[in-house]
PDB file of N, CA and C in Angstrom:
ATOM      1  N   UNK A   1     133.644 101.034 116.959  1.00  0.00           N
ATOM      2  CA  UNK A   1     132.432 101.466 117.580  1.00  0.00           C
ATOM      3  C   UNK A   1     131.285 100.727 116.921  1.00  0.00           C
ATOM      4  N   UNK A   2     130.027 100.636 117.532  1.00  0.00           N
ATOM      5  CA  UNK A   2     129.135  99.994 117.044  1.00  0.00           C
ATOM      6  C   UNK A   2     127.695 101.062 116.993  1.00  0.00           C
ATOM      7  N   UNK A   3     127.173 101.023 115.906  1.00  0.00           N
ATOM      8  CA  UNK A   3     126.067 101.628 116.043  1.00  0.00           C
ATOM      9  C   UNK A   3     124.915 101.068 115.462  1.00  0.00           C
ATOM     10  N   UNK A   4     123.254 100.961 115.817  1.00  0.00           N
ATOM     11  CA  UNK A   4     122.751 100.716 115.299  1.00  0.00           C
ATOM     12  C   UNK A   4     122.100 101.631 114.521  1.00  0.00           C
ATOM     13  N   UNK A   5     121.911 100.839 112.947  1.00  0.00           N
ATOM     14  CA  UNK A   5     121.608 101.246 111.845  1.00  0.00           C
ATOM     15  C   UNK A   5     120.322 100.961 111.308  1.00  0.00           C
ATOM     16  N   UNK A   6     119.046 101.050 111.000  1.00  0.00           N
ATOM     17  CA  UNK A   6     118.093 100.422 110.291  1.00  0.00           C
ATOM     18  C   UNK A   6     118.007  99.536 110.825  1.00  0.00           C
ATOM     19  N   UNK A   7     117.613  98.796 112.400  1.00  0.00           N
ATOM     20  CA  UNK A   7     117.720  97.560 112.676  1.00  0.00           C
ATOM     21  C   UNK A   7     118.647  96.561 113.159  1.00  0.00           C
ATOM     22  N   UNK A   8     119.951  96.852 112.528  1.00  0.00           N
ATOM     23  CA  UNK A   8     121.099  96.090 112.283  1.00  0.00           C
ATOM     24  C   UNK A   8     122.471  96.690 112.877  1.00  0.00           C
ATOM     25  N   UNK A   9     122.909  96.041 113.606  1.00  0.00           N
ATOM     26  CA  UNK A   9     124.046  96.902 114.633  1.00  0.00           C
ATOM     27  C   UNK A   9     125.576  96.682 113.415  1.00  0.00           C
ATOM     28  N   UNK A  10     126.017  97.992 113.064  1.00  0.00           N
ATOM     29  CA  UNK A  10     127.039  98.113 112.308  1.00  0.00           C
ATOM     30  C   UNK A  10     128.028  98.470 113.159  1.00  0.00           C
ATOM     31  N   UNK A  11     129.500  97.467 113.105  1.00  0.00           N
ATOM     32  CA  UNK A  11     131.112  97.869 113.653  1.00  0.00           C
ATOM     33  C   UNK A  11     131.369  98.881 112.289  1.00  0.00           C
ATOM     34  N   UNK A  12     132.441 100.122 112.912  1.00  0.00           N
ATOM     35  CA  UNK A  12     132.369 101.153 111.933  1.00  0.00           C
ATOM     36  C   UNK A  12     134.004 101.309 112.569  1.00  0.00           C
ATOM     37  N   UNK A  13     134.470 102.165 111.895  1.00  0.00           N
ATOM     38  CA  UNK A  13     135.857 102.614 111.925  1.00  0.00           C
ATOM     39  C   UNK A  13     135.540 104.247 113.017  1.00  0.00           C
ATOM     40  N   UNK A  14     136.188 104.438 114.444  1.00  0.00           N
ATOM     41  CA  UNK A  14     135.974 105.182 114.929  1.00  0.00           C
ATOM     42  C   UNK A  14     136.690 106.074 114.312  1.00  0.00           C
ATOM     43  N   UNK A  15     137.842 106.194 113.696  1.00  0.00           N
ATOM     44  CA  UNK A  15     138.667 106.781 113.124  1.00  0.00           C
ATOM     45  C   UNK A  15     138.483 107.947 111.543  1.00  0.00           C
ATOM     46  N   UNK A  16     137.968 106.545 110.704  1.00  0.00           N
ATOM     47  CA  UNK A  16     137.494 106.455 109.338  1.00  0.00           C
ATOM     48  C   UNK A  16     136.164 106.497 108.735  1.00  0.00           C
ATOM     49  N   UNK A  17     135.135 105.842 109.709  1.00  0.00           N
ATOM     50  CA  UNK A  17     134.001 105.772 109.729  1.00  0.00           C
ATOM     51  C   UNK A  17     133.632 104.353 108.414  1.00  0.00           C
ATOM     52  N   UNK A  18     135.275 103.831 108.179  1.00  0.00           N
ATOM     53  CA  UNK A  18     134.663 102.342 107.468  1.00  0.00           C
ATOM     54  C   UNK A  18     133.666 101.414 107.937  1.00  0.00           C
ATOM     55  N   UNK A  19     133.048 100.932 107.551  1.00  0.00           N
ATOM     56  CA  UNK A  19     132.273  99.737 108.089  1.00  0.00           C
ATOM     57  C   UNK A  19     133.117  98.352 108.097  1.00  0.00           C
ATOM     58  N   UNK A  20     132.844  97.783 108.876  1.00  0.00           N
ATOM     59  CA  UNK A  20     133.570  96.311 109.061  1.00  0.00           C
ATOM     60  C   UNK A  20     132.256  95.534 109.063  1.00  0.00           C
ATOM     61  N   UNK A  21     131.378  95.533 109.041  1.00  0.00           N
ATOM     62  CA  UNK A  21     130.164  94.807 108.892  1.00  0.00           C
ATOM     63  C   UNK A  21     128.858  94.937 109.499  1.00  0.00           C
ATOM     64  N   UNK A  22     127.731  94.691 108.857  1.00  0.00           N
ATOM     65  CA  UNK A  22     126.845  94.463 109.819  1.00  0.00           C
ATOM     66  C   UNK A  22     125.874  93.091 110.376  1.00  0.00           C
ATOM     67  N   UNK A  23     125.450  92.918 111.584  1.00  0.00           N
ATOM     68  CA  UNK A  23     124.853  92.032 112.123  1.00  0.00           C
ATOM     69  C   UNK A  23     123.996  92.094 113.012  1.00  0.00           C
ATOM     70  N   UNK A  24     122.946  90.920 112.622  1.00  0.00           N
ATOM     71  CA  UNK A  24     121.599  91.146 113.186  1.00  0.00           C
ATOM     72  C   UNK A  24     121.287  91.392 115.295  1.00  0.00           C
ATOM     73  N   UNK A  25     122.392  90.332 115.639  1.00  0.00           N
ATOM     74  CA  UNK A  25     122.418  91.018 117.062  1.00  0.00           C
ATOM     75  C   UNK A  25     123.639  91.483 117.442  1.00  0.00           C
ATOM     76  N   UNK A  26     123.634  92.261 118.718  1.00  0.00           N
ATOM     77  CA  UNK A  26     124.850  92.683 119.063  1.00  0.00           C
ATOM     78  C   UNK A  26     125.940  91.960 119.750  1.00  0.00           C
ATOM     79  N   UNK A  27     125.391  90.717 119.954  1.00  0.00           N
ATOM     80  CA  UNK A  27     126.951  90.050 120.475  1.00  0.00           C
ATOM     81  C   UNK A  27     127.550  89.581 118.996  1.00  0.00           C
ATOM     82  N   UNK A  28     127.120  89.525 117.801  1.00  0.00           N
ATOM     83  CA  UNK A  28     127.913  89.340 117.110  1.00  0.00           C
ATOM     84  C   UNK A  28     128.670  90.522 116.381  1.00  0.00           C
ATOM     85  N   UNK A  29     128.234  91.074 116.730  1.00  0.00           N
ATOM     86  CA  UNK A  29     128.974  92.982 116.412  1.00  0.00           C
ATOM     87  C   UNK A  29     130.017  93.155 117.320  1.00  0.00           C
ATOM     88  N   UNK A  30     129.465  92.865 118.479  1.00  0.00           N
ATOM     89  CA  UNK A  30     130.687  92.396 119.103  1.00  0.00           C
ATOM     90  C   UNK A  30     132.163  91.987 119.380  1.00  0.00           C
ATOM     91  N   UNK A  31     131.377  90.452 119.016  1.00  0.00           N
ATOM     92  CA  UNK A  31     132.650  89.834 118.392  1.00  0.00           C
ATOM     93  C   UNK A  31     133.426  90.210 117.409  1.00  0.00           C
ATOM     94  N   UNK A  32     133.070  90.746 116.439  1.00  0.00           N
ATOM     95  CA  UNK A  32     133.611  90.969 115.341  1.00  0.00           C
ATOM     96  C   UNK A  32     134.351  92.440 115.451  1.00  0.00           C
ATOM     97  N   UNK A  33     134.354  93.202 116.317  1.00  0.00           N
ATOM     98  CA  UNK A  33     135.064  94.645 116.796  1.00  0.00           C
ATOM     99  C   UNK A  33     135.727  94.075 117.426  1.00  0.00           C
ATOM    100  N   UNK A  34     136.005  92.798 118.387  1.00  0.00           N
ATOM    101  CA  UNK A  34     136.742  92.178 119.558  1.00  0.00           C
ATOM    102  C   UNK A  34     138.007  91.782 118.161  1.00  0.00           C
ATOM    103  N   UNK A  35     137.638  91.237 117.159  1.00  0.00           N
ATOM    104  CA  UNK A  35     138.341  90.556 115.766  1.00  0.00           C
ATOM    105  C   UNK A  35     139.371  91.621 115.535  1.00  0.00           C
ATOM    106  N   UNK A  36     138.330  92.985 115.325  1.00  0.00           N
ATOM    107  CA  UNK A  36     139.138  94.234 114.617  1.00  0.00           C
ATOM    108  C   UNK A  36     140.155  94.697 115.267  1.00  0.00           C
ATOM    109  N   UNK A  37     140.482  94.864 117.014  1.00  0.00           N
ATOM    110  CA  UNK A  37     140.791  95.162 118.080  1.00  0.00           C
ATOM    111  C   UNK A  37     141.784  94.164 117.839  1.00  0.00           C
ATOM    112  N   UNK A  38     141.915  93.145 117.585  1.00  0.00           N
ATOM    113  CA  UNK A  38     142.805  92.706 117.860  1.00  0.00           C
ATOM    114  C   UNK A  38     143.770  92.045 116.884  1.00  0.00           C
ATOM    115  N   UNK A  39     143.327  92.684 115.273  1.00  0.00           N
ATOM    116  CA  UNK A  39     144.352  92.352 114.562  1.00  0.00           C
ATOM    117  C   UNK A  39     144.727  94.280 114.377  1.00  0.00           C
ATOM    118  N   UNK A  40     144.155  95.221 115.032  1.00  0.00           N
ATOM    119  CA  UNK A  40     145.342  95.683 115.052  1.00  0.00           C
ATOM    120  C   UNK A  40     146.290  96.266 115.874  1.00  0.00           C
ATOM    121  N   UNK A  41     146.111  95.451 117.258  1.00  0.00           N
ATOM    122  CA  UNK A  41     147.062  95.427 117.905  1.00  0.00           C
ATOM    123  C   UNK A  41     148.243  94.323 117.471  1.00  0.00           C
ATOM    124  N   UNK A  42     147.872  93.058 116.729  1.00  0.00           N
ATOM    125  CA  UNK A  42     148.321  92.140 116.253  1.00  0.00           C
ATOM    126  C   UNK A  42     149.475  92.968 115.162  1.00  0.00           C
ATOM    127  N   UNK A  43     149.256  93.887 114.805  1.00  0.00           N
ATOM    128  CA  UNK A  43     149.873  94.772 113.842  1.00  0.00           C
ATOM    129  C   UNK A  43     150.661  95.572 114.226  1.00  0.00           C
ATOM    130  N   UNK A  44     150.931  96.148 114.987  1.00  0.00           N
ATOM    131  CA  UNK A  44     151.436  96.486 116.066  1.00  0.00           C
ATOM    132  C   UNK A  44     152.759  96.052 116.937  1.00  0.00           C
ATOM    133  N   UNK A  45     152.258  94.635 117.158  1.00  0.00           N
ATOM    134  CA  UNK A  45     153.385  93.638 117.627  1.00  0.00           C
ATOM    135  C   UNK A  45     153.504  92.750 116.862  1.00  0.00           C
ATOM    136  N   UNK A  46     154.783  92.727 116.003  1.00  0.00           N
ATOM    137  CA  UNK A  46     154.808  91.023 115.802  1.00  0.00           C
ATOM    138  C   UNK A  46     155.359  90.090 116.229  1.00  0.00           C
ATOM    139  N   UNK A  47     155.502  89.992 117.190  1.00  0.00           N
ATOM    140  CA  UNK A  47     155.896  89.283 117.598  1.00  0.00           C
ATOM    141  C   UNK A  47     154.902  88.157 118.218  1.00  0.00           C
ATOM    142  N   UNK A  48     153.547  88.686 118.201  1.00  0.00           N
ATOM    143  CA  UNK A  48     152.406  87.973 118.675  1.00  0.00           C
ATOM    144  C   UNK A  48     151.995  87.160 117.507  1.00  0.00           C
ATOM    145  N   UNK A  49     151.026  85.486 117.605  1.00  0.00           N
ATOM    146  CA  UNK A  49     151.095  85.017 116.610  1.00  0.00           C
ATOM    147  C   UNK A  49     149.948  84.808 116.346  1.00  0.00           C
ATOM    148  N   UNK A  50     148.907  84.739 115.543  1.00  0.00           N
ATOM    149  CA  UNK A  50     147.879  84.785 115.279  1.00  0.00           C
ATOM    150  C   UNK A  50     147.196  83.561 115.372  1.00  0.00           C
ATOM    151  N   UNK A  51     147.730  82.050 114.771  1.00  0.00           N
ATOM    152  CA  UNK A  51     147.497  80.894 115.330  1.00  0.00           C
ATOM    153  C   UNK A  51     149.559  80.299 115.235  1.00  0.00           C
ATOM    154  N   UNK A  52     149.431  78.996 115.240  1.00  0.00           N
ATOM    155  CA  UNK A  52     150.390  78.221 115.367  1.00  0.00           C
ATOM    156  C   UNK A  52     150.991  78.089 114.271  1.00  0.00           C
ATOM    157  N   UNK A  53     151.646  77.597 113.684  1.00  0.00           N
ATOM    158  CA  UNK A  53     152.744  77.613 112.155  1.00  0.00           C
ATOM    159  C   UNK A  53     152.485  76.173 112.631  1.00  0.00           C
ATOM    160  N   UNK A  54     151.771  75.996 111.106  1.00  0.00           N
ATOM    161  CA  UNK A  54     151.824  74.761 110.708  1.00  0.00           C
ATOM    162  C   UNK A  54     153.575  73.619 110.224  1.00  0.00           C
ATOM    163  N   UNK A  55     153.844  72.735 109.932  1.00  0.00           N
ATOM    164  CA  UNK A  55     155.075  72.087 109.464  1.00  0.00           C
ATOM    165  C   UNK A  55     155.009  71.886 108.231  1.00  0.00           C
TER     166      UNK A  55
END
């Protein structure tokens, strides 16, 4: 979830109420909940790969 704080839009743990960070506009709060969202569905499955395996 995102809320703004003092100015500054904070991603928070809907769960926990951790913070994952804050940032000055909201598409980058955004992004960065889009990040959270999806490492832990990434967690979830592994079968999904996060980037490519290097050689």
């Amino acid at each position: 979830m995102i809320k703004k704080i003092k100015g500054k839009y904070v991603v928070l743990s809907e769960s926990t109420g951790r913070s994952f960070g804050s940032y000055k506009t909201l598409a980058e709060a955004k992004k960065r909940l889009r990040q959270v969202e999806f490492f832990k569905y990434a967690a979830k499955h592994p079968n999904i790969r996060r980037r490519p395996r290097k050689k």
